[in-house]
N, C-alpha and C. Protein backbone atom coordinates (compact mmCIF):
# COMPACT_ATOMS: atom_id res chain seq x y z
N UNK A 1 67.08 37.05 32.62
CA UNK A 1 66.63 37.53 33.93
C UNK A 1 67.81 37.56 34.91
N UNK A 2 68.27 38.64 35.64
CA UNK A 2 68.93 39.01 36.57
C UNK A 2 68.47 38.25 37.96
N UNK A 3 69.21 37.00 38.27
CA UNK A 3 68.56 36.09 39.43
C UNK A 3 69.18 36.82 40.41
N UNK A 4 70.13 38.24 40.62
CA UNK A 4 70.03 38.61 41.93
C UNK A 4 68.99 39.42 41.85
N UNK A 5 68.49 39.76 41.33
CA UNK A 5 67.32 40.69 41.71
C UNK A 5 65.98 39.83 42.06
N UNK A 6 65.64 38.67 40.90
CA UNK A 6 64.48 38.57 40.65
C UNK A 6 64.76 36.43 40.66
N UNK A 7 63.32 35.61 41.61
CA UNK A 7 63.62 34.42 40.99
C UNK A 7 63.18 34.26 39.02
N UNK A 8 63.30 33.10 39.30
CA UNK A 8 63.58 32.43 37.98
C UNK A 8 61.77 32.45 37.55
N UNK A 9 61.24 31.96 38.20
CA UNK A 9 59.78 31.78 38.22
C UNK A 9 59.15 32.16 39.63
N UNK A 10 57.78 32.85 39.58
CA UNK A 10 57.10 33.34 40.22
C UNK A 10 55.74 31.97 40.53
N UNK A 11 55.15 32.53 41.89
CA UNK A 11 54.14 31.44 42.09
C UNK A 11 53.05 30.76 41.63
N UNK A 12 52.67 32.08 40.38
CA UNK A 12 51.96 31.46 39.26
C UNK A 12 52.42 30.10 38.17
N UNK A 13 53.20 29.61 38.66
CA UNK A 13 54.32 28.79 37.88
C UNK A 13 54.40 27.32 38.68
N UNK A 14 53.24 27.33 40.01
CA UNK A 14 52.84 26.19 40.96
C UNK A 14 51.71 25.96 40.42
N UNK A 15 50.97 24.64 40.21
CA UNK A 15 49.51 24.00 40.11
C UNK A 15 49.40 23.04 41.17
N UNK A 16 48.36 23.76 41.82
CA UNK A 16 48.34 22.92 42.91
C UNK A 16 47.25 22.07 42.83
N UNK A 17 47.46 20.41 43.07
CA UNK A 17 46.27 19.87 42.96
C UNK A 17 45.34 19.92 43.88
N UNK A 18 45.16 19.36 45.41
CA UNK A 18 44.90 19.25 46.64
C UNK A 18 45.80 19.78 47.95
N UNK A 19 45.09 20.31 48.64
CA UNK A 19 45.67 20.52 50.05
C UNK A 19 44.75 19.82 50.91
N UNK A 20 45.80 19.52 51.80
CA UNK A 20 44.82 18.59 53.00
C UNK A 20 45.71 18.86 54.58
N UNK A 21 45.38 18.90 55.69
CA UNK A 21 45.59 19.19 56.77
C UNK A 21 45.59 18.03 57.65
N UNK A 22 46.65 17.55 57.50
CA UNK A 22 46.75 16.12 58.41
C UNK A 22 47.42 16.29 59.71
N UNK A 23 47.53 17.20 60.36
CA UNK A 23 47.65 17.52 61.85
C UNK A 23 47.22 18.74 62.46
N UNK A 24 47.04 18.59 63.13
CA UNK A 24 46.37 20.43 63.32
C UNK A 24 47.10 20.44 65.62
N UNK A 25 48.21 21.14 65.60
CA UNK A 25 48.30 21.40 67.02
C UNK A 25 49.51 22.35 67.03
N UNK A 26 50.32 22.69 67.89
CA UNK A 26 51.45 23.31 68.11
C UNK A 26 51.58 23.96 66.89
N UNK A 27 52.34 22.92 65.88
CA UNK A 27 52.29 23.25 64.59
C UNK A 27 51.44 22.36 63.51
N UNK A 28 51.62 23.03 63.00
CA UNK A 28 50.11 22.19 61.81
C UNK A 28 50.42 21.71 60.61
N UNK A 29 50.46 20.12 60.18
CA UNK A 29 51.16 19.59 59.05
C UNK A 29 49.98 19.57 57.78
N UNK A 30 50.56 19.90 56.93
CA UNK A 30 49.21 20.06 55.45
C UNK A 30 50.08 19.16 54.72
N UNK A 31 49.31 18.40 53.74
CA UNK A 31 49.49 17.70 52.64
C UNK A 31 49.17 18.11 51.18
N UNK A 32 50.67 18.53 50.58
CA UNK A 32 49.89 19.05 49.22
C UNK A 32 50.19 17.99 47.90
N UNK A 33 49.28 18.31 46.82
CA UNK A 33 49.82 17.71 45.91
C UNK A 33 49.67 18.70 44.84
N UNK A 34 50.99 18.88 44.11
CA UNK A 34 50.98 19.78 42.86
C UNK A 34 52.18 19.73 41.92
N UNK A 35 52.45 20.32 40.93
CA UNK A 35 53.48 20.43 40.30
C UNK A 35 54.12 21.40 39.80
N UNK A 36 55.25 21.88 39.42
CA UNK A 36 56.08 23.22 39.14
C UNK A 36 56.55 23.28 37.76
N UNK A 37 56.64 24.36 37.20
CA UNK A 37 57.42 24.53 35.86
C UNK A 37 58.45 24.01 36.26
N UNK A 38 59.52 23.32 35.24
CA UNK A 38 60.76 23.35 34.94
C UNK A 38 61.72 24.05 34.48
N UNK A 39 63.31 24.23 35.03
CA UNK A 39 63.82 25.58 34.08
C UNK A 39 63.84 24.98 32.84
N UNK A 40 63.76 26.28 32.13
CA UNK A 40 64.21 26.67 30.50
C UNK A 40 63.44 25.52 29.64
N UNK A 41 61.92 24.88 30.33
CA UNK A 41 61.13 24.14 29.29
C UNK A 41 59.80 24.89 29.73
N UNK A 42 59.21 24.51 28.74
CA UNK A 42 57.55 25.13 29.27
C UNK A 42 56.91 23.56 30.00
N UNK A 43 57.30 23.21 30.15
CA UNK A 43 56.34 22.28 30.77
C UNK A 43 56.48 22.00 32.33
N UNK A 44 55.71 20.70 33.18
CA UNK A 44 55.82 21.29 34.11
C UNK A 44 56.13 19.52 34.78
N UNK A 45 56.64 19.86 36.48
CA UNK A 45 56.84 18.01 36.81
C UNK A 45 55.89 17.27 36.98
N UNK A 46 56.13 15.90 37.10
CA UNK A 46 54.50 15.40 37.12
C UNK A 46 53.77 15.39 38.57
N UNK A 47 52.92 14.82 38.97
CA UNK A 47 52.69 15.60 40.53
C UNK A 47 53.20 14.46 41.37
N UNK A 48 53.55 15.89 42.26
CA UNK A 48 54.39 15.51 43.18
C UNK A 48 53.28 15.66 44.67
N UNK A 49 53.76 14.90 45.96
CA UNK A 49 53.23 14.90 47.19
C UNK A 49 54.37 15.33 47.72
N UNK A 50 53.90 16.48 48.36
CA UNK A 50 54.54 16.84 49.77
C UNK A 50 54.16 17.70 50.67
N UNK A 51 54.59 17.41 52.63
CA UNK A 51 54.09 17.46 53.31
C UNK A 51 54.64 19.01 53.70
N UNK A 52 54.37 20.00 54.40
CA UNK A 52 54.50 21.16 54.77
C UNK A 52 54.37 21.43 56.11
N UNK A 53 54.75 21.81 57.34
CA UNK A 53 54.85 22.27 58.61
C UNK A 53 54.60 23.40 58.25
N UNK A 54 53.63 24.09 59.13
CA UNK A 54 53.00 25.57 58.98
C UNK A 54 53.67 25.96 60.45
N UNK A 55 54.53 27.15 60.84
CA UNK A 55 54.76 28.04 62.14
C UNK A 55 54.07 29.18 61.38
N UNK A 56 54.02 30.18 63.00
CA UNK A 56 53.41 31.49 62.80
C UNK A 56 54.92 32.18 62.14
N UNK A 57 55.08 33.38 61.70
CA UNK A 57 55.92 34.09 61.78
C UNK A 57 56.67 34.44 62.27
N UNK A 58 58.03 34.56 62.54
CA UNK A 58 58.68 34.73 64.07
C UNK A 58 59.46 35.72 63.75
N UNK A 59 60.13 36.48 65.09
CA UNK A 59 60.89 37.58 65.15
C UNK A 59 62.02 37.28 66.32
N UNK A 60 63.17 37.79 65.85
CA UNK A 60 64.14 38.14 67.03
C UNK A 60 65.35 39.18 66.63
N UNK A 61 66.19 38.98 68.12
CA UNK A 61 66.93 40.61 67.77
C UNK A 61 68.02 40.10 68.48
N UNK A 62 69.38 40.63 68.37
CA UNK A 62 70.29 40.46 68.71
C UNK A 62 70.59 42.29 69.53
N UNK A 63 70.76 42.28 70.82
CA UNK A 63 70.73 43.08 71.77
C UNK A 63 72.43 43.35 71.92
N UNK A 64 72.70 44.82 71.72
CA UNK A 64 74.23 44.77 71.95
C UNK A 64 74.34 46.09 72.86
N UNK A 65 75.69 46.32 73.09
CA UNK A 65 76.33 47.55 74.15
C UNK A 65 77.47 47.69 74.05
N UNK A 66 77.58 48.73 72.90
CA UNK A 66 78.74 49.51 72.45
C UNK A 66 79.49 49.46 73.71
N UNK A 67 78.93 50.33 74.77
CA UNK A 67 79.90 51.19 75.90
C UNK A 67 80.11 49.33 76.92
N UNK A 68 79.53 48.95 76.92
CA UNK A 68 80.07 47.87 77.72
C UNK A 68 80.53 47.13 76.69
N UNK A 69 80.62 46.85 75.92
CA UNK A 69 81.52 45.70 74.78
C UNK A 69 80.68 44.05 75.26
N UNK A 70 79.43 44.55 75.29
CA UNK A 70 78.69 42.89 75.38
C UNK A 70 77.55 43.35 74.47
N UNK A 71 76.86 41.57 74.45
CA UNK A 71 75.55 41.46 73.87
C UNK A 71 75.58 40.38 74.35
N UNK A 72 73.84 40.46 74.83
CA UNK A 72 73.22 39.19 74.86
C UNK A 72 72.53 38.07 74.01
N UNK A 73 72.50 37.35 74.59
CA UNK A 73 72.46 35.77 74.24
C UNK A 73 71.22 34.94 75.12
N UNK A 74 70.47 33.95 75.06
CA UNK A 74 69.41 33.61 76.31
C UNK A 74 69.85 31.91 75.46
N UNK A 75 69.81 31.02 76.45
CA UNK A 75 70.19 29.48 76.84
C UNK A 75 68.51 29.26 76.85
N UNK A 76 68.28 27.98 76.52
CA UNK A 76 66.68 27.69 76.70
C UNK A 76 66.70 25.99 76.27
N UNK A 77 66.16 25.10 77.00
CA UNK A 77 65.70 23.60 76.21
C UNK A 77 64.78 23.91 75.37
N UNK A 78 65.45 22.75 73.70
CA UNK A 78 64.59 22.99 72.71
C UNK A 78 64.40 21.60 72.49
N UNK A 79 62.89 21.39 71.96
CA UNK A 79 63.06 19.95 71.81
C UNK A 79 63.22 19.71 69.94
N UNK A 80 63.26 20.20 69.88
CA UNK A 80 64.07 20.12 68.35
C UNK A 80 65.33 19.86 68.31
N UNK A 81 65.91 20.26 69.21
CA UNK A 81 67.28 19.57 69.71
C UNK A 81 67.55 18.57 70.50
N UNK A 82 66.61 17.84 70.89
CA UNK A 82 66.74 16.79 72.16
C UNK A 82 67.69 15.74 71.74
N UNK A 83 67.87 15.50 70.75
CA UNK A 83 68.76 14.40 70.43
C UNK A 83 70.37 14.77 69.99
N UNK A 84 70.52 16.34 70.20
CA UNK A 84 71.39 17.00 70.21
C UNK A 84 72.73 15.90 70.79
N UNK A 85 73.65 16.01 70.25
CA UNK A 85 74.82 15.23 70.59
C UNK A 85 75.28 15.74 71.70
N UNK A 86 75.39 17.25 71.88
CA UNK A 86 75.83 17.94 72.68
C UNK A 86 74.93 18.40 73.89
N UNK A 87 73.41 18.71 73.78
CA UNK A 87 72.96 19.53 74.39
C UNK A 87 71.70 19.99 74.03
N UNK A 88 70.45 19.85 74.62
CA UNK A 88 69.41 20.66 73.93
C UNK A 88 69.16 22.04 74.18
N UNK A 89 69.67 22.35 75.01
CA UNK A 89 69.69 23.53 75.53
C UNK A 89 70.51 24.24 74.61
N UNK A 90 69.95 25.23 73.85
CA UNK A 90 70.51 25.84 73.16
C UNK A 90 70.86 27.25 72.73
N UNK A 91 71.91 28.02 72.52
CA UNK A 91 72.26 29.29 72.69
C UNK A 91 71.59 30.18 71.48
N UNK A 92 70.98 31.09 72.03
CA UNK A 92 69.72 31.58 71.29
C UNK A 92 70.17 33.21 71.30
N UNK A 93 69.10 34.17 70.08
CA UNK A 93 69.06 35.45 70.19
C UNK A 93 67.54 35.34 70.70
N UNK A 94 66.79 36.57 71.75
CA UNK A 94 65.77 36.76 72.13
C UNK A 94 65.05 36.65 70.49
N UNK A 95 63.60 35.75 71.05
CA UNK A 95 62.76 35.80 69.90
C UNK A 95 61.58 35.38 70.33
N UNK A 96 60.93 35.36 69.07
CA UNK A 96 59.39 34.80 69.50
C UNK A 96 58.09 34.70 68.13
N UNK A 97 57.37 34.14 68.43
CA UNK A 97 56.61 34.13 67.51
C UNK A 97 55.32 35.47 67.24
N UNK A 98 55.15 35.80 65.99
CA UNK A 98 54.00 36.49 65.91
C UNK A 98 52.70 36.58 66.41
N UNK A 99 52.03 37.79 67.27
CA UNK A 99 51.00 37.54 67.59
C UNK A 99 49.65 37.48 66.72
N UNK A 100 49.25 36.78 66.00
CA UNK A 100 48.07 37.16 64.56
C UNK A 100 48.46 38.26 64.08
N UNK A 101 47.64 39.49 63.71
CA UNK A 101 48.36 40.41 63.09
C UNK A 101 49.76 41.73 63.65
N UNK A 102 50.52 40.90 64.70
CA UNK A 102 51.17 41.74 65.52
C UNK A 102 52.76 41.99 64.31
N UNK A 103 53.16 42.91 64.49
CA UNK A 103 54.43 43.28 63.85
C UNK A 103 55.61 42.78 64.40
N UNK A 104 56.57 42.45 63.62
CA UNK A 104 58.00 42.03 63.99
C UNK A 104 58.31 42.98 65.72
N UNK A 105 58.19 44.29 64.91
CA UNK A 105 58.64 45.13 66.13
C UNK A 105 58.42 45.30 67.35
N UNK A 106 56.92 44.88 67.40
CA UNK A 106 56.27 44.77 68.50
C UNK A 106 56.73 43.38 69.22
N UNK A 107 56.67 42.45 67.96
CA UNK A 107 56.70 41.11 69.06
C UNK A 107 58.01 41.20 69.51
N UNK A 108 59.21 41.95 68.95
CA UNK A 108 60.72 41.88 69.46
C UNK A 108 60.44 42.62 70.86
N UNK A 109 60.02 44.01 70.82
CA UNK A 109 59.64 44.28 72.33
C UNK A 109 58.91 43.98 73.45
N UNK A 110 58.10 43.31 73.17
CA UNK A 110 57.49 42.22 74.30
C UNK A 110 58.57 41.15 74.32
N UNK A 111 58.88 40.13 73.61
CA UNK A 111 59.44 39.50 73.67
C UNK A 111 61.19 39.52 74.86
N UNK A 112 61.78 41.08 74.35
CA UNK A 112 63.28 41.18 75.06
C UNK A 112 62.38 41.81 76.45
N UNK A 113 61.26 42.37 76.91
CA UNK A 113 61.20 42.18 77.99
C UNK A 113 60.83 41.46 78.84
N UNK A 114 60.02 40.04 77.53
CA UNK A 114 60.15 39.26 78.68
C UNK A 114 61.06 37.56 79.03
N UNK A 115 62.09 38.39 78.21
CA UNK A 115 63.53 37.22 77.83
C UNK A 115 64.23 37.64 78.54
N UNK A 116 64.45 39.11 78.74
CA UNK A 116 65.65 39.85 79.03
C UNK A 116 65.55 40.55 80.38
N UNK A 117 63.94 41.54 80.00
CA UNK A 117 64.27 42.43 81.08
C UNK A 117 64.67 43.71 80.25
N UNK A 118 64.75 43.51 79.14
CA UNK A 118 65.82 44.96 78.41
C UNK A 118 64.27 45.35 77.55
N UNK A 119 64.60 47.13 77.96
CA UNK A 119 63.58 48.00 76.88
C UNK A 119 64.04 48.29 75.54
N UNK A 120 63.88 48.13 75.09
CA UNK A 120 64.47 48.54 73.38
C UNK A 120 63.84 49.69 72.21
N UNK A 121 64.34 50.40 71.99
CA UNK A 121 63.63 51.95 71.36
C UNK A 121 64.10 51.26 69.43
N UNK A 122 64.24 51.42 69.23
CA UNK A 122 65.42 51.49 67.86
C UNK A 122 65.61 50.53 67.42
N UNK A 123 65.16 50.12 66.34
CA UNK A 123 65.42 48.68 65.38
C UNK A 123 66.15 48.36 64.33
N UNK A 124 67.18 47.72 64.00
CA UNK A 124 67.47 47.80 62.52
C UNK A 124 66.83 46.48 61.89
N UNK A 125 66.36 46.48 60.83
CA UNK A 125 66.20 44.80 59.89
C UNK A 125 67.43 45.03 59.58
N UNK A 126 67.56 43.33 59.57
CA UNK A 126 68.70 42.71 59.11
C UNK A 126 68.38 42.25 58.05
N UNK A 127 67.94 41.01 57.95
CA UNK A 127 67.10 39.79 56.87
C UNK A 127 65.70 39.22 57.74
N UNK A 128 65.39 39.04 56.33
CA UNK A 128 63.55 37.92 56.69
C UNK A 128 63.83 37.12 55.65
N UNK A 129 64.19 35.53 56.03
CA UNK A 129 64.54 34.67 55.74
C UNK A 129 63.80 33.39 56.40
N UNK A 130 63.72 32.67 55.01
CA UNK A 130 62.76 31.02 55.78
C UNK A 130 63.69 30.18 56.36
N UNK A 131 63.81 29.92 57.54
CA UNK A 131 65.05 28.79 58.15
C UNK A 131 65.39 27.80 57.38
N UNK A 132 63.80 26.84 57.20
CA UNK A 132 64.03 25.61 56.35
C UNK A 132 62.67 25.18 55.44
N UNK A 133 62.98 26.23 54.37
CA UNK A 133 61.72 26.29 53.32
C UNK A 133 61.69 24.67 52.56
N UNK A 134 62.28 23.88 52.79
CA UNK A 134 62.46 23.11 52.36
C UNK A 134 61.02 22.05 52.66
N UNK A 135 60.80 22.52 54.25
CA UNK A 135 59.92 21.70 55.02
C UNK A 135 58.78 22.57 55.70
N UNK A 136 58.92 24.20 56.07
CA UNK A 136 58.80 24.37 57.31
C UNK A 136 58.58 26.09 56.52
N UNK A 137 56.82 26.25 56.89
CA UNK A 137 56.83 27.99 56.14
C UNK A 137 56.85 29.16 56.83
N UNK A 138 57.66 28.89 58.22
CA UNK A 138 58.08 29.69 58.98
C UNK A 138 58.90 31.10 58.44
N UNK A 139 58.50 32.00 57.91
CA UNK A 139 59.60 33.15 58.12
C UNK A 139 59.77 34.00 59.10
N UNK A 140 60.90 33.96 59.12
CA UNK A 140 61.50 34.90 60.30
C UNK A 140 62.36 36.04 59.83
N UNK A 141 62.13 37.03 60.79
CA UNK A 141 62.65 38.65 60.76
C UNK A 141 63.94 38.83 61.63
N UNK A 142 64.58 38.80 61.41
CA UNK A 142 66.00 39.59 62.14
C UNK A 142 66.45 41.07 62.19
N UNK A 143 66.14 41.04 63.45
CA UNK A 143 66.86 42.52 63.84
C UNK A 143 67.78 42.56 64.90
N UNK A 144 68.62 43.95 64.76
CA UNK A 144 69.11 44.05 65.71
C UNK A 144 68.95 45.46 66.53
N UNK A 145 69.70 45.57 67.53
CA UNK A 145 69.03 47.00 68.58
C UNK A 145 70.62 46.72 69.82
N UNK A 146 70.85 48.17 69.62
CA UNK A 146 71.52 48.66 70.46
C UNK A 146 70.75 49.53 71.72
N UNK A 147 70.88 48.60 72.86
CA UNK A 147 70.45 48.85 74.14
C UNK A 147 71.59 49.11 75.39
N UNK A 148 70.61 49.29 76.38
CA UNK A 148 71.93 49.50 77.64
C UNK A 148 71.36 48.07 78.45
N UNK A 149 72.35 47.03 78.28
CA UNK A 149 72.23 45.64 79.38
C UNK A 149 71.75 46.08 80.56
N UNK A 150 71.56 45.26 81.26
CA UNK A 150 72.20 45.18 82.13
C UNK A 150 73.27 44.73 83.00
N UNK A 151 73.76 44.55 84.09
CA UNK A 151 75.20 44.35 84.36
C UNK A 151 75.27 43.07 84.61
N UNK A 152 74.34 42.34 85.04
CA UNK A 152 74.52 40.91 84.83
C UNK A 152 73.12 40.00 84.40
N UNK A 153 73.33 38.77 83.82
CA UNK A 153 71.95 37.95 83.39
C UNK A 153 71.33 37.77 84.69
N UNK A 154 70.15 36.91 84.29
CA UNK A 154 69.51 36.09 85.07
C UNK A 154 68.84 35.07 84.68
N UNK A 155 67.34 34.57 85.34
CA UNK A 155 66.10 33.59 84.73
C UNK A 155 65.11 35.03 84.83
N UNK A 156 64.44 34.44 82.89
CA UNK A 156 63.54 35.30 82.59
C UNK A 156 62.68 33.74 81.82
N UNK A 157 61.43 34.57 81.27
CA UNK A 157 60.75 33.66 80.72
C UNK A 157 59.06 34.14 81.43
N UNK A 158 58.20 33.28 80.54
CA UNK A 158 56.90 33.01 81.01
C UNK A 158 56.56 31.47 81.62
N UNK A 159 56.78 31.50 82.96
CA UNK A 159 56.53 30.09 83.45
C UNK A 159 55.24 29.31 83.08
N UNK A 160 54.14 30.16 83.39
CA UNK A 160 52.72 29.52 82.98
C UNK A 160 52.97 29.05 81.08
N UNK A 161 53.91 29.68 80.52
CA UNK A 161 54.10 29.31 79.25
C UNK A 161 55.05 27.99 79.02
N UNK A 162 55.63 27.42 79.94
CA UNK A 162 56.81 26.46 79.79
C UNK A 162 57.91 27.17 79.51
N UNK A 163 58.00 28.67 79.91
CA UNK A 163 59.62 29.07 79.40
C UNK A 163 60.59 28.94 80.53
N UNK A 164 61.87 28.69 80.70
CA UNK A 164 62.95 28.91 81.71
C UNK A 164 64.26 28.98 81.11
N UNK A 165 64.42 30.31 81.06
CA UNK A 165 65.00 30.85 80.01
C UNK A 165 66.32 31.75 80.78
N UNK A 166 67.88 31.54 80.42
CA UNK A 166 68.58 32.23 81.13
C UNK A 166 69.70 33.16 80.33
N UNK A 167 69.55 34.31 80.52
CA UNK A 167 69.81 35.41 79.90
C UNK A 167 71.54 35.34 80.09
N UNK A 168 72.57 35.44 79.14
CA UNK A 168 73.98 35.73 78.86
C UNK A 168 74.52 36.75 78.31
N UNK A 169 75.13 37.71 78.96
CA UNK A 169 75.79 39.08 78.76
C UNK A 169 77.31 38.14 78.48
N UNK A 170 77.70 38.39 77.06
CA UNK A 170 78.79 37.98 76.67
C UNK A 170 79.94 39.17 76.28
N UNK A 171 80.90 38.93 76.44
CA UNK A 171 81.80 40.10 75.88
C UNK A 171 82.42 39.90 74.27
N UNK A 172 82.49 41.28 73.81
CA UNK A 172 82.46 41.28 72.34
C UNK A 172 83.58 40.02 72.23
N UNK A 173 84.77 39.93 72.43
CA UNK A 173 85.86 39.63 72.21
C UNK A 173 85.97 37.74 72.25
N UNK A 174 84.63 37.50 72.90
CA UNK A 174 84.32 35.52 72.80
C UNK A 174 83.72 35.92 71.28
N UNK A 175 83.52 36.77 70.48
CA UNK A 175 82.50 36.34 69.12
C UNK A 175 83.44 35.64 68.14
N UNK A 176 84.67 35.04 68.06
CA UNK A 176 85.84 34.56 67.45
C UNK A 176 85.78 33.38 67.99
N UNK A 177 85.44 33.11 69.22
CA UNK A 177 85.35 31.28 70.04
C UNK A 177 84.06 31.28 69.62
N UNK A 178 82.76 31.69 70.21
CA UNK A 178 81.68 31.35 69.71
C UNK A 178 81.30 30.36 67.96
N UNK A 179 81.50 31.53 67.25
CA UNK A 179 81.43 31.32 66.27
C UNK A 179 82.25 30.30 65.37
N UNK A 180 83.11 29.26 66.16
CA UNK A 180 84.32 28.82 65.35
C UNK A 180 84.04 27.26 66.89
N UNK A 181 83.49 27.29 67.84
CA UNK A 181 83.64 26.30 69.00
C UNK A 181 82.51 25.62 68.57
N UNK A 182 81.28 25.77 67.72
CA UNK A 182 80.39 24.68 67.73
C UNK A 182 79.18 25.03 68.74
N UNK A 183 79.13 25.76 69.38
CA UNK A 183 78.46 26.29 70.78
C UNK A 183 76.81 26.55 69.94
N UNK A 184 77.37 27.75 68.85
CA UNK A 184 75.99 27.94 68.05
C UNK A 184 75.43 27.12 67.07
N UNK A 185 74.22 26.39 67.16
CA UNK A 185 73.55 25.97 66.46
C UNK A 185 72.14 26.06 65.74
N UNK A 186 71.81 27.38 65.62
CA UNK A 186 70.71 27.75 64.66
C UNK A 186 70.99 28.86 63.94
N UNK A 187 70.49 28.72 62.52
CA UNK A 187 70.61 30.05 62.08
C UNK A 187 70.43 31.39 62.39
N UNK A 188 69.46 31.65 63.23
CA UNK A 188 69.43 33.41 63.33
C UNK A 188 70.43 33.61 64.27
N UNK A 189 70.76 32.53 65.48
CA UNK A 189 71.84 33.14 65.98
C UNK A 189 73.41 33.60 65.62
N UNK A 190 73.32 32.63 64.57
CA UNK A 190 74.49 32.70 63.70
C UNK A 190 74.98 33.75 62.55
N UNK A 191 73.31 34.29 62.11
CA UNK A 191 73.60 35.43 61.09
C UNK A 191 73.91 36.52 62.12
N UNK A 192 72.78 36.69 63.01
CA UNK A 192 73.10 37.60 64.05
C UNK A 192 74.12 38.11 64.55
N UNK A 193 75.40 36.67 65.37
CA UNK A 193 76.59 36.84 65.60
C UNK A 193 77.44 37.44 64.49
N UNK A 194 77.35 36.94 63.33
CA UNK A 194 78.52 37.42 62.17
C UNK A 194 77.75 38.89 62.10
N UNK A 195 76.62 39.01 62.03
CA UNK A 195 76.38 41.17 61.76
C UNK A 195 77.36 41.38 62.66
N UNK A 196 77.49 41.13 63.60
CA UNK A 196 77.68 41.82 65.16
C UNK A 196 78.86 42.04 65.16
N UNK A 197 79.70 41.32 64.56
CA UNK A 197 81.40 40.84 64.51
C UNK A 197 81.68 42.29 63.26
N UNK A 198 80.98 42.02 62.00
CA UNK A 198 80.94 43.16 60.89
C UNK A 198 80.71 44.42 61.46
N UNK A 199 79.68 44.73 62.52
CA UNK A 199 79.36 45.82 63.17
C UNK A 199 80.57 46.21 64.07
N UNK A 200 81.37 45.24 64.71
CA UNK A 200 82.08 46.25 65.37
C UNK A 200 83.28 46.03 64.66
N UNK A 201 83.75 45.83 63.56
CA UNK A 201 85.09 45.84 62.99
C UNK A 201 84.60 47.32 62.26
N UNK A 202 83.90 47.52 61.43
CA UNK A 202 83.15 48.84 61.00
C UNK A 202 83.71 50.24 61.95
N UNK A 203 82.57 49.93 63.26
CA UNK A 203 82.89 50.82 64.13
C UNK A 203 84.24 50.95 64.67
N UNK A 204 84.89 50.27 64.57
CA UNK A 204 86.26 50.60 65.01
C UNK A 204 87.34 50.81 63.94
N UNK A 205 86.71 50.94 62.76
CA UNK A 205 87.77 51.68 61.66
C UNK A 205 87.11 53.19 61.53
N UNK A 206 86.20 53.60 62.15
CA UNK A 206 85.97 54.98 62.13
C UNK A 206 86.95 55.75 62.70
């Protein structure tokens, strides 16, 4: 089997004994117990317990401007970071979670207008990738979209929601400090930044 194409085993290849739901709020913790094939034996492990964090689906986009040589960025307290060495406040691409059956695309455009302020026509996927499948069955969609900024940030957000959220028009030419200073610390902002860096080395060998 060709493992870039295809995994090793498919989900028919899980026995699940019990599921159980031992938190139910924000996010919702389940308790499973089951066991998995092993490679290259037919048999399978003996059962195992483990706990699962359920998020909705999430989406975000990395917002850029050829003709101005920026893209934005939005600063926000996370408490997933509170114990952050540095900072909980953390440097983010506009995002957001799925509305029940709402589409990536949609939630990216509600979302950058109400992060940003910016309208957005035009989408590319990037990747839909699980942050931390390890724990957490969140997948998330990455895109990106070439828009026209505006000329400077501000505070955006939904207050009645707990957001206070402050929008950063960066210039192409910090994506070499960014990416190398420690500043970014989550994945989508990070795949995001490196497209962005690939995107304009591209465009400028045309």
């Amino acid at each position: 089997m060709n493992i870039i194409k295809h995994a090793t085993y498919n989900s028919d290849q899980v026995k699940i004994q019990s599921r159980e739901y031992v938190f139910r709020g924000f996010v919702q913790v389940e308790k499973v117990k089951l066991s998995h094939r092993l490679f290259h034996q037919t048999g399978f492990t003996p059962t195992l317990q483990r706990e699962v964090i359920h998020r909705p689906k999430a989406a975000g986009v990395i917002i850029y401007d050829d003709l101005q040589q920026k893209f934005a960025l939005i600063e926000q307290f996370r408490i997933g970071a509170m114990d952050d060495v540095d900072s909980p406040w953390q440097l983010e691409i506009i995002a957001g979670v799925l509305d029940g059956d709402e589409s990536p695309e949609s939630c990216i455009r509600r979302e950058s207008l109400e992060e940003s302020g910016c309208q957005i026509n035009t989408l590319q996927h990037l990747f839909s990738f699980y942050p931390s499948a390890g724990a957490c069955s969140e997948l998330f969609h990455l895109y990106s979209a070439a828009a026209e900024l505006p000329q400077q940030g501000g505070i955006f957000g939904m207050p009645d929601e707990g957001e206070n959220i402050q929008l950063h028009l960066i210039d192409y030419n910090q994506i070499p400090t960014l990416l190398n200073n420690g500043r970014l610390r989550n994945a989508p902002v990070i795949m995001a930044v490196q497209w962005l860096q690939q995107h304009i080395q591209s465009t400028q060998k045309v």
